[in-house]
Every structure is written in structure tokens, then in C-alpha cells.
PDB file of N, CA and C in Angstrom:
ATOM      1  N   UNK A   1       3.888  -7.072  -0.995  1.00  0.00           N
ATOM      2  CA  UNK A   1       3.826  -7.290  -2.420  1.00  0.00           C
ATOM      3  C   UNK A   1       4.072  -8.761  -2.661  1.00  0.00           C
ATOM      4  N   UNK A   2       2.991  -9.517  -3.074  1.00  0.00           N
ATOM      5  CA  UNK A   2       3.372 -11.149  -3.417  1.00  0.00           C
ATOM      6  C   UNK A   2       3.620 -11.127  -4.870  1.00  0.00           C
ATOM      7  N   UNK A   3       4.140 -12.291  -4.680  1.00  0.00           N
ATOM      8  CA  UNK A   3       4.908 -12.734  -6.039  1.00  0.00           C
ATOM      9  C   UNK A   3       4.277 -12.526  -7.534  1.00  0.00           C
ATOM     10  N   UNK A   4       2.428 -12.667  -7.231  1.00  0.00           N
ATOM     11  CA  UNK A   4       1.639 -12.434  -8.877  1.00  0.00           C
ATOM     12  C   UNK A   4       1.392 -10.975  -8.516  1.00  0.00           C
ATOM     13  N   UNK A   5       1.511 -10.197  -7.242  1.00  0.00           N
ATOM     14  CA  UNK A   5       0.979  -8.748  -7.961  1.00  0.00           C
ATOM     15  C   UNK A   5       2.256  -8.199  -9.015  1.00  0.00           C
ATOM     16  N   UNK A   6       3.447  -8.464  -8.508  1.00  0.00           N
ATOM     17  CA  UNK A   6       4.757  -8.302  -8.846  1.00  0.00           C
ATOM     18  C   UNK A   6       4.812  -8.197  -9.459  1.00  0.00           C
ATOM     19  N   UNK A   7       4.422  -9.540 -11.024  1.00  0.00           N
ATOM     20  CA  UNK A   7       5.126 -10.103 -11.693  1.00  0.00           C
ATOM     21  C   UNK A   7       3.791 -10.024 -12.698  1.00  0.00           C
ATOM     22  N   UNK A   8       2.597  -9.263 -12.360  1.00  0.00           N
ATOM     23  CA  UNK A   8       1.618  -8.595 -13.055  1.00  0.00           C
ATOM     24  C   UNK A   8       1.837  -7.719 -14.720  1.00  0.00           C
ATOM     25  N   UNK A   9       1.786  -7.972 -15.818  1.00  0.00           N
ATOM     26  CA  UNK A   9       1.830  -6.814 -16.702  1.00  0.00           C
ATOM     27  C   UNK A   9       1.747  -5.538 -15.972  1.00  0.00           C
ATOM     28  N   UNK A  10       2.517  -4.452 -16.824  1.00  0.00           N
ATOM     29  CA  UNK A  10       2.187  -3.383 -16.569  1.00  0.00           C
ATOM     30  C   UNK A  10       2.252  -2.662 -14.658  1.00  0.00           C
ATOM     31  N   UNK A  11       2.539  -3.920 -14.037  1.00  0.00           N
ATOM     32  CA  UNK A  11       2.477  -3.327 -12.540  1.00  0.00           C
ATOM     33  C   UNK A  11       3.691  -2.581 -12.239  1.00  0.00           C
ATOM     34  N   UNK A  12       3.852  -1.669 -11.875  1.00  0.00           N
ATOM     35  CA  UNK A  12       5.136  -0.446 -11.437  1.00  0.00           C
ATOM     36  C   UNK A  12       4.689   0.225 -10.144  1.00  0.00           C
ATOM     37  N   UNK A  13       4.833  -0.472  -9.186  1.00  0.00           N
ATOM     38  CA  UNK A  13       4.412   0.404  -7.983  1.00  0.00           C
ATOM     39  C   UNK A  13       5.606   2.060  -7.682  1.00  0.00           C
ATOM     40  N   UNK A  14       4.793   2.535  -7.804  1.00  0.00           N
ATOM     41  CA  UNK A  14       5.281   4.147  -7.339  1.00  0.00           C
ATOM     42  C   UNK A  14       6.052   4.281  -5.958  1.00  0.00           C
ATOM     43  N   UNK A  15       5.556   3.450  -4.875  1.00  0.00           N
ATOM     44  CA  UNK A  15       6.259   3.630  -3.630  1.00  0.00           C
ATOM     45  C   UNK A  15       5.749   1.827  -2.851  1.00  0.00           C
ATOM     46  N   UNK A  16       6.794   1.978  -1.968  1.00  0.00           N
ATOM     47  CA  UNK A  16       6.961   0.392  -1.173  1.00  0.00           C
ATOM     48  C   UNK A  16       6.487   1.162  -0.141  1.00  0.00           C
ATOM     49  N   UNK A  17       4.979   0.651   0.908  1.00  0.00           N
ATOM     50  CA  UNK A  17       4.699   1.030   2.480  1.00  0.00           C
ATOM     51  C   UNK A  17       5.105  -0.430   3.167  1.00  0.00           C
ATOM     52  N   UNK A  18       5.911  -0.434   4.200  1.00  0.00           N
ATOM     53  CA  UNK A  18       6.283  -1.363   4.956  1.00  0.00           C
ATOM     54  C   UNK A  18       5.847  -1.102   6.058  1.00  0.00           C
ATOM     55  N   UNK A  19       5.306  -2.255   6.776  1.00  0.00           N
ATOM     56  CA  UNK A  19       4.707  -2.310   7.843  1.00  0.00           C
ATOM     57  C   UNK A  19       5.478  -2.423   8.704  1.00  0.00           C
ATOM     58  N   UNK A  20       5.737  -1.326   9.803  1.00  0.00           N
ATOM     59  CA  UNK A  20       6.429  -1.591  10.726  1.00  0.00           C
ATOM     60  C   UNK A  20       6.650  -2.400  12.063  1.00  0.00           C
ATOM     61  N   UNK A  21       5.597  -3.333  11.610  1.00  0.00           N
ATOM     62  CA  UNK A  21       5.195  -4.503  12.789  1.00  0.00           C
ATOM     63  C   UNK A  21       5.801  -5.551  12.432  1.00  0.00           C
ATOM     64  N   UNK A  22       5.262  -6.270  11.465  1.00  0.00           N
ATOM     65  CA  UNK A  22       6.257  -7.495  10.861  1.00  0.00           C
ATOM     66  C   UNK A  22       6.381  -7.692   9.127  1.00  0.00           C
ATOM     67  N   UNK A  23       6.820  -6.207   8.925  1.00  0.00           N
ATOM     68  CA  UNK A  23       7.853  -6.148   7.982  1.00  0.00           C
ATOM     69  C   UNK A  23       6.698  -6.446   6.385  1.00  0.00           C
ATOM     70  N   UNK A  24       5.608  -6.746   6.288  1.00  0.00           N
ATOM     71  CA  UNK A  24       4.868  -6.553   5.181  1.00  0.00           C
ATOM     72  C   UNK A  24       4.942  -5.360   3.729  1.00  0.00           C
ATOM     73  N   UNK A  25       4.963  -5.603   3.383  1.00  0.00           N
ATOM     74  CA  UNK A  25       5.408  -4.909   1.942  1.00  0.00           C
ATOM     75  C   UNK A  25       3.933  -4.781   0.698  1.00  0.00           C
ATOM     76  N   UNK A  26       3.697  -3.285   0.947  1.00  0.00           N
ATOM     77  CA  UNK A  26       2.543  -2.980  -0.200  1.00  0.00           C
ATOM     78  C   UNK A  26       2.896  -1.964  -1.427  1.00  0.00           C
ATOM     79  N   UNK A  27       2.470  -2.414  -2.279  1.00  0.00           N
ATOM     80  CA  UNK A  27       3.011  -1.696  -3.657  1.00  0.00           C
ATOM     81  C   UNK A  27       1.578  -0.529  -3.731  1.00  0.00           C
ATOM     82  N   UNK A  28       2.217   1.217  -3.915  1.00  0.00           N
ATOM     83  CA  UNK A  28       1.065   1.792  -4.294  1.00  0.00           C
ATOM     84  C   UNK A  28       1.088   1.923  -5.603  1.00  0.00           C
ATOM     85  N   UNK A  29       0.586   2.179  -6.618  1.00  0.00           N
ATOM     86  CA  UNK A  29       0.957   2.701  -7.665  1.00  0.00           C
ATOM     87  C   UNK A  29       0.428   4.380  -8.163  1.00  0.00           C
ATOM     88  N   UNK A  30       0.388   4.883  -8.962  1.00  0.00           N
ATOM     89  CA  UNK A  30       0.168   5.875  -9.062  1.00  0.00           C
ATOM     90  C   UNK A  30      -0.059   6.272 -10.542  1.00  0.00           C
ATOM     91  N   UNK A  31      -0.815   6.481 -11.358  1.00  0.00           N
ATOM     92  CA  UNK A  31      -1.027   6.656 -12.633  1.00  0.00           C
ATOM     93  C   UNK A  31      -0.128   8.491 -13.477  1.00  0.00           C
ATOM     94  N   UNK A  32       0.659   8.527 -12.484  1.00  0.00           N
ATOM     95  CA  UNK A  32       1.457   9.702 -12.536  1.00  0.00           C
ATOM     96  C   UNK A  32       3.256   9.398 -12.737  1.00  0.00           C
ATOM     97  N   UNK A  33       3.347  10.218 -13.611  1.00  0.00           N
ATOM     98  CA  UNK A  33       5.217   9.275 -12.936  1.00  0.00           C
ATOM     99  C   UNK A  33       5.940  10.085 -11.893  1.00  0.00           C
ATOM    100  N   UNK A  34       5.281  11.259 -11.741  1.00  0.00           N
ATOM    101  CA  UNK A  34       6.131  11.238 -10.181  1.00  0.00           C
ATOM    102  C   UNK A  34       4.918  11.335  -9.234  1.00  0.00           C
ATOM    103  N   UNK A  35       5.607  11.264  -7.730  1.00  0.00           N
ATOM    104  CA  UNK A  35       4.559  10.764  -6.557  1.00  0.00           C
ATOM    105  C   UNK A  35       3.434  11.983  -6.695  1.00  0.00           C
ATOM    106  N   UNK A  36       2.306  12.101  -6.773  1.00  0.00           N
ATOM    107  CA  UNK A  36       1.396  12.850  -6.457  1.00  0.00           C
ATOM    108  C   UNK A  36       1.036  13.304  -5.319  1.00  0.00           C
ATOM    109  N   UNK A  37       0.381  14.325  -4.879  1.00  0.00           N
ATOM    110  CA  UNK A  37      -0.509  14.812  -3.270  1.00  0.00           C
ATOM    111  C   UNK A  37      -1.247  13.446  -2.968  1.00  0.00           C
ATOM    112  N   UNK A  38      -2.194  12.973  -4.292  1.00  0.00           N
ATOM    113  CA  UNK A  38      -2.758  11.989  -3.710  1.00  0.00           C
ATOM    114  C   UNK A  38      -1.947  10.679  -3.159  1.00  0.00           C
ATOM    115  N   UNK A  39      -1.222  10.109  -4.098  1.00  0.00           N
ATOM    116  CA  UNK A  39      -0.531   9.079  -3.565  1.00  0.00           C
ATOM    117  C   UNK A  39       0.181   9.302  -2.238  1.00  0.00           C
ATOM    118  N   UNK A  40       0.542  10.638  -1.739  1.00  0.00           N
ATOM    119  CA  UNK A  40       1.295  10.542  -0.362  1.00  0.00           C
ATOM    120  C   UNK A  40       0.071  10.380   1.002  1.00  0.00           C
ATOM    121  N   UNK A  41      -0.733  10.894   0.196  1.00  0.00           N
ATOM    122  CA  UNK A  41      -2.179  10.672   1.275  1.00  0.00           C
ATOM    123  C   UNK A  41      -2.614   9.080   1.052  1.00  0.00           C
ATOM    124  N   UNK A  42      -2.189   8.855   0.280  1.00  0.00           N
ATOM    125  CA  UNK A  42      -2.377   6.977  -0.038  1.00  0.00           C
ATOM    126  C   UNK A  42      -2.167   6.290   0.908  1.00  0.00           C
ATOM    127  N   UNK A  43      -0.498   6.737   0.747  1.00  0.00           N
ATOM    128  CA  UNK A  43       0.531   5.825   1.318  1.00  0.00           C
ATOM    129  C   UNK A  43       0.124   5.878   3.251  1.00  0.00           C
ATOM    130  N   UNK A  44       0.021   7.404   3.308  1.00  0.00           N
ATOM    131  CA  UNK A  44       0.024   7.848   4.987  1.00  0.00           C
ATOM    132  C   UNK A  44      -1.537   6.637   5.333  1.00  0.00           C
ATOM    133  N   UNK A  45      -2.416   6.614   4.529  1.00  0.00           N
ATOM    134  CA  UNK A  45      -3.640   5.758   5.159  1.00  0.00           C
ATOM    135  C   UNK A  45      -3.131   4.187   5.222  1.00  0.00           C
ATOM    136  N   UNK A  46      -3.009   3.853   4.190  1.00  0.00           N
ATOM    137  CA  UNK A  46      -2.346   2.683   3.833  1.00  0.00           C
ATOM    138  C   UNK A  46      -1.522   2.098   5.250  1.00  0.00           C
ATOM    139  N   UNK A  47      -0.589   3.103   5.712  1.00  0.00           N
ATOM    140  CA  UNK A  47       0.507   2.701   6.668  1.00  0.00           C
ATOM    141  C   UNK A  47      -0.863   2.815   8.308  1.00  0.00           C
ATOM    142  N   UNK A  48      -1.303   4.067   8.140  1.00  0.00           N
ATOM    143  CA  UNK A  48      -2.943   3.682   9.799  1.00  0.00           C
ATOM    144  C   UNK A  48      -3.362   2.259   9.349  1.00  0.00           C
ATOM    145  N   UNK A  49      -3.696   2.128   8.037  1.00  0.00           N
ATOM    146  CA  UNK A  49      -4.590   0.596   8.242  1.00  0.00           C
ATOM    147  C   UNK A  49      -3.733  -0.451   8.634  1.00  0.00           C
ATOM    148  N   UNK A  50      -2.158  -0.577   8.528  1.00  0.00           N
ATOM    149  CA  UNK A  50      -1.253  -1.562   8.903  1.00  0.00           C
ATOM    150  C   UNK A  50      -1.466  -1.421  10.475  1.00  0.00           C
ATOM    151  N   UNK A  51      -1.527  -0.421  11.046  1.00  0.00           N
ATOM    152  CA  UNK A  51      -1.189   0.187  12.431  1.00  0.00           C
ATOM    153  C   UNK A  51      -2.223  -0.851  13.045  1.00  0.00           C
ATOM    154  N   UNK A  52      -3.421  -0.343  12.244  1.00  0.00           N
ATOM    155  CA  UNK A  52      -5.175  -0.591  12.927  1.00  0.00           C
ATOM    156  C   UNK A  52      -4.846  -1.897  12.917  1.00  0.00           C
ATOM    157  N   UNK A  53      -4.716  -2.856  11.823  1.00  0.00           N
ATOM    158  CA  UNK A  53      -4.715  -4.315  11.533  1.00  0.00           C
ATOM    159  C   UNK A  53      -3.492  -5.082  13.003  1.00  0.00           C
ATOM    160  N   UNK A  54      -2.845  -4.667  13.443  1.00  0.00           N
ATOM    161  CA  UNK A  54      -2.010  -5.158  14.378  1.00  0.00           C
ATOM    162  C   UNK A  54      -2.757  -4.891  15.765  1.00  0.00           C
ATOM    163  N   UNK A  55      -3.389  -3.732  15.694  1.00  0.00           N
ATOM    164  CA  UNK A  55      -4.323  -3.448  17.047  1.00  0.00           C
ATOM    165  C   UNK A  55      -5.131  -4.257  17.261  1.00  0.00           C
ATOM    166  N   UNK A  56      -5.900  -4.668  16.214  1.00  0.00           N
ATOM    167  CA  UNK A  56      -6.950  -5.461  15.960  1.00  0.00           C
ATOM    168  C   UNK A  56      -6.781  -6.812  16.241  1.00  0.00           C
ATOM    169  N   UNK A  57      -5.556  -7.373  15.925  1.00  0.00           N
ATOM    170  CA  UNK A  57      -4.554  -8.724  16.375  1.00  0.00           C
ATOM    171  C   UNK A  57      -5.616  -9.446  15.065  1.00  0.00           C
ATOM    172  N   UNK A  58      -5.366  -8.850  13.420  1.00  0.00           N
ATOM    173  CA  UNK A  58      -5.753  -9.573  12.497  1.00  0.00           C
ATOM    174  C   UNK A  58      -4.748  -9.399  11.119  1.00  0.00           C
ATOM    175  N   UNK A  59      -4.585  -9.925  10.409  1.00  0.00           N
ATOM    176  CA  UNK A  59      -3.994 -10.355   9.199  1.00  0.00           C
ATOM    177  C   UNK A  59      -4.034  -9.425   8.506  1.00  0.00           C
ATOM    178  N   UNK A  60      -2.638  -8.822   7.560  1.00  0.00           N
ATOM    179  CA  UNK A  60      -3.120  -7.691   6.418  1.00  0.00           C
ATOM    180  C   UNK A  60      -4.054  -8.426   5.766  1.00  0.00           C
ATOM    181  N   UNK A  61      -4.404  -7.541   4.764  1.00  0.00           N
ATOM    182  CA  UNK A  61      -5.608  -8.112   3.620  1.00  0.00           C
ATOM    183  C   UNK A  61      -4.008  -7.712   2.246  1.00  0.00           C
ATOM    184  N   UNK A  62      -4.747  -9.296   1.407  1.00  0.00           N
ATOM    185  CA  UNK A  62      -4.022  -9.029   0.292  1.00  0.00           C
ATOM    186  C   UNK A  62      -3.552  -7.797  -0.486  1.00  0.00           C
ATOM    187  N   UNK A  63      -4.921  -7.194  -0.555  1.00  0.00           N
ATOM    188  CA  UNK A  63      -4.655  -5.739  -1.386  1.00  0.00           C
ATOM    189  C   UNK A  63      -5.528  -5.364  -0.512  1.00  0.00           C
ATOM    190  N   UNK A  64      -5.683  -3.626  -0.804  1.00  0.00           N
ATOM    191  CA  UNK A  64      -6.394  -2.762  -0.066  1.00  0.00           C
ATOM    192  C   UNK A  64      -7.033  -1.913  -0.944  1.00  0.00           C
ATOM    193  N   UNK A  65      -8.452  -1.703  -1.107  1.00  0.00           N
ATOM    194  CA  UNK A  65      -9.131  -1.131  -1.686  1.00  0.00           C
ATOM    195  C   UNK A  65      -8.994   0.794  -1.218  1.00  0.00           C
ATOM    196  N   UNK A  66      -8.308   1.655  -1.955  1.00  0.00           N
ATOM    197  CA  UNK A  66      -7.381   2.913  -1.546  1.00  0.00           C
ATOM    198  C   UNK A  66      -8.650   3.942  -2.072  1.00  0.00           C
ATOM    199  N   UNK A  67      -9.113   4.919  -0.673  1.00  0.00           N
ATOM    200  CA  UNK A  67     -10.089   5.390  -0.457  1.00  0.00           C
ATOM    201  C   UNK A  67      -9.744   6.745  -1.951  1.00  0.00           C
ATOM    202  N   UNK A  68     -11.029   7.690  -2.336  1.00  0.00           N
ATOM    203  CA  UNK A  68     -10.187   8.817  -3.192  1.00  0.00           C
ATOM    204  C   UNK A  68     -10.478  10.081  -2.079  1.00  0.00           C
ATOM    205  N   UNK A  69      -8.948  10.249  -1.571  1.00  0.00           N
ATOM    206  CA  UNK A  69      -8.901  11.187  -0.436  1.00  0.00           C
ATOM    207  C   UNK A  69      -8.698  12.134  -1.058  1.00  0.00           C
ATOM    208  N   UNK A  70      -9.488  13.209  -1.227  1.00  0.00           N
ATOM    209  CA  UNK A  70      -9.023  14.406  -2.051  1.00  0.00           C
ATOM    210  C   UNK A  70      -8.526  15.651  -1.417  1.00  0.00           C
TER     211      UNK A  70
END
């Protein structure tokens, strides 16, 4: 989470995914106020693409375009 998604109007991320490689921090949000089915299927992809991105020996991406896993 950098400093302008943060500090965005209106931004309230629903849950923090931390990357367990070197510690990166992504805000999901969720248009629900409590966590949804979808958002936990969010979060679980969200955390493979951190996985993949370290395999890969490449850089998170700023934001992540969040598939609609239904």
C-alpha cells in the first residue's frame, strides 16, 4: 500500500495481503462492510501472484487488476 493509494478519498481497504517474501503490503477493498466469499478468494489469488512474482525473480506491480472469481 503506497502512500497516494492510502491517502486516496474514500479508500478503506477491507483486508492487508502481505507478502511473505519481502514484506509488501496490498490493500483489498471490498464494496461490502464485512469480508465477502469473494474478497477471501481475492485475497488467496492476490497472495499466488506475490508467490509467482518472486519465482519469476520480478517486481510486484503497483496495483493488481483482481480477476471476478465467482
Amino acid at each position: 500500500m503506497r502512500g497516494t493509494a492510502e491517502s486516496s478519498p474514500g479508500f478503506k481497504p477491507m483486508r492487508t495481503v502481505v507478502c511473505g517474501k519481502c514484506g509488501q503490503r496490498f490493500g483489498i477493498r471490498d464494496a461490502e462492510p464485512v469480508p465477502s466469499p469473494l474478497a477471501e478468494k481475492q485475497i488467496a489469488w492476490v497472495t499466488d501472484q506475490l508467490v509467482w512474482d518472486h519465482i519469476q525473480e520480478r517486481k510486484h506491480q503497483g496495483t493488481i487488476e483482481l480477476p471476478s472469481i465467482a
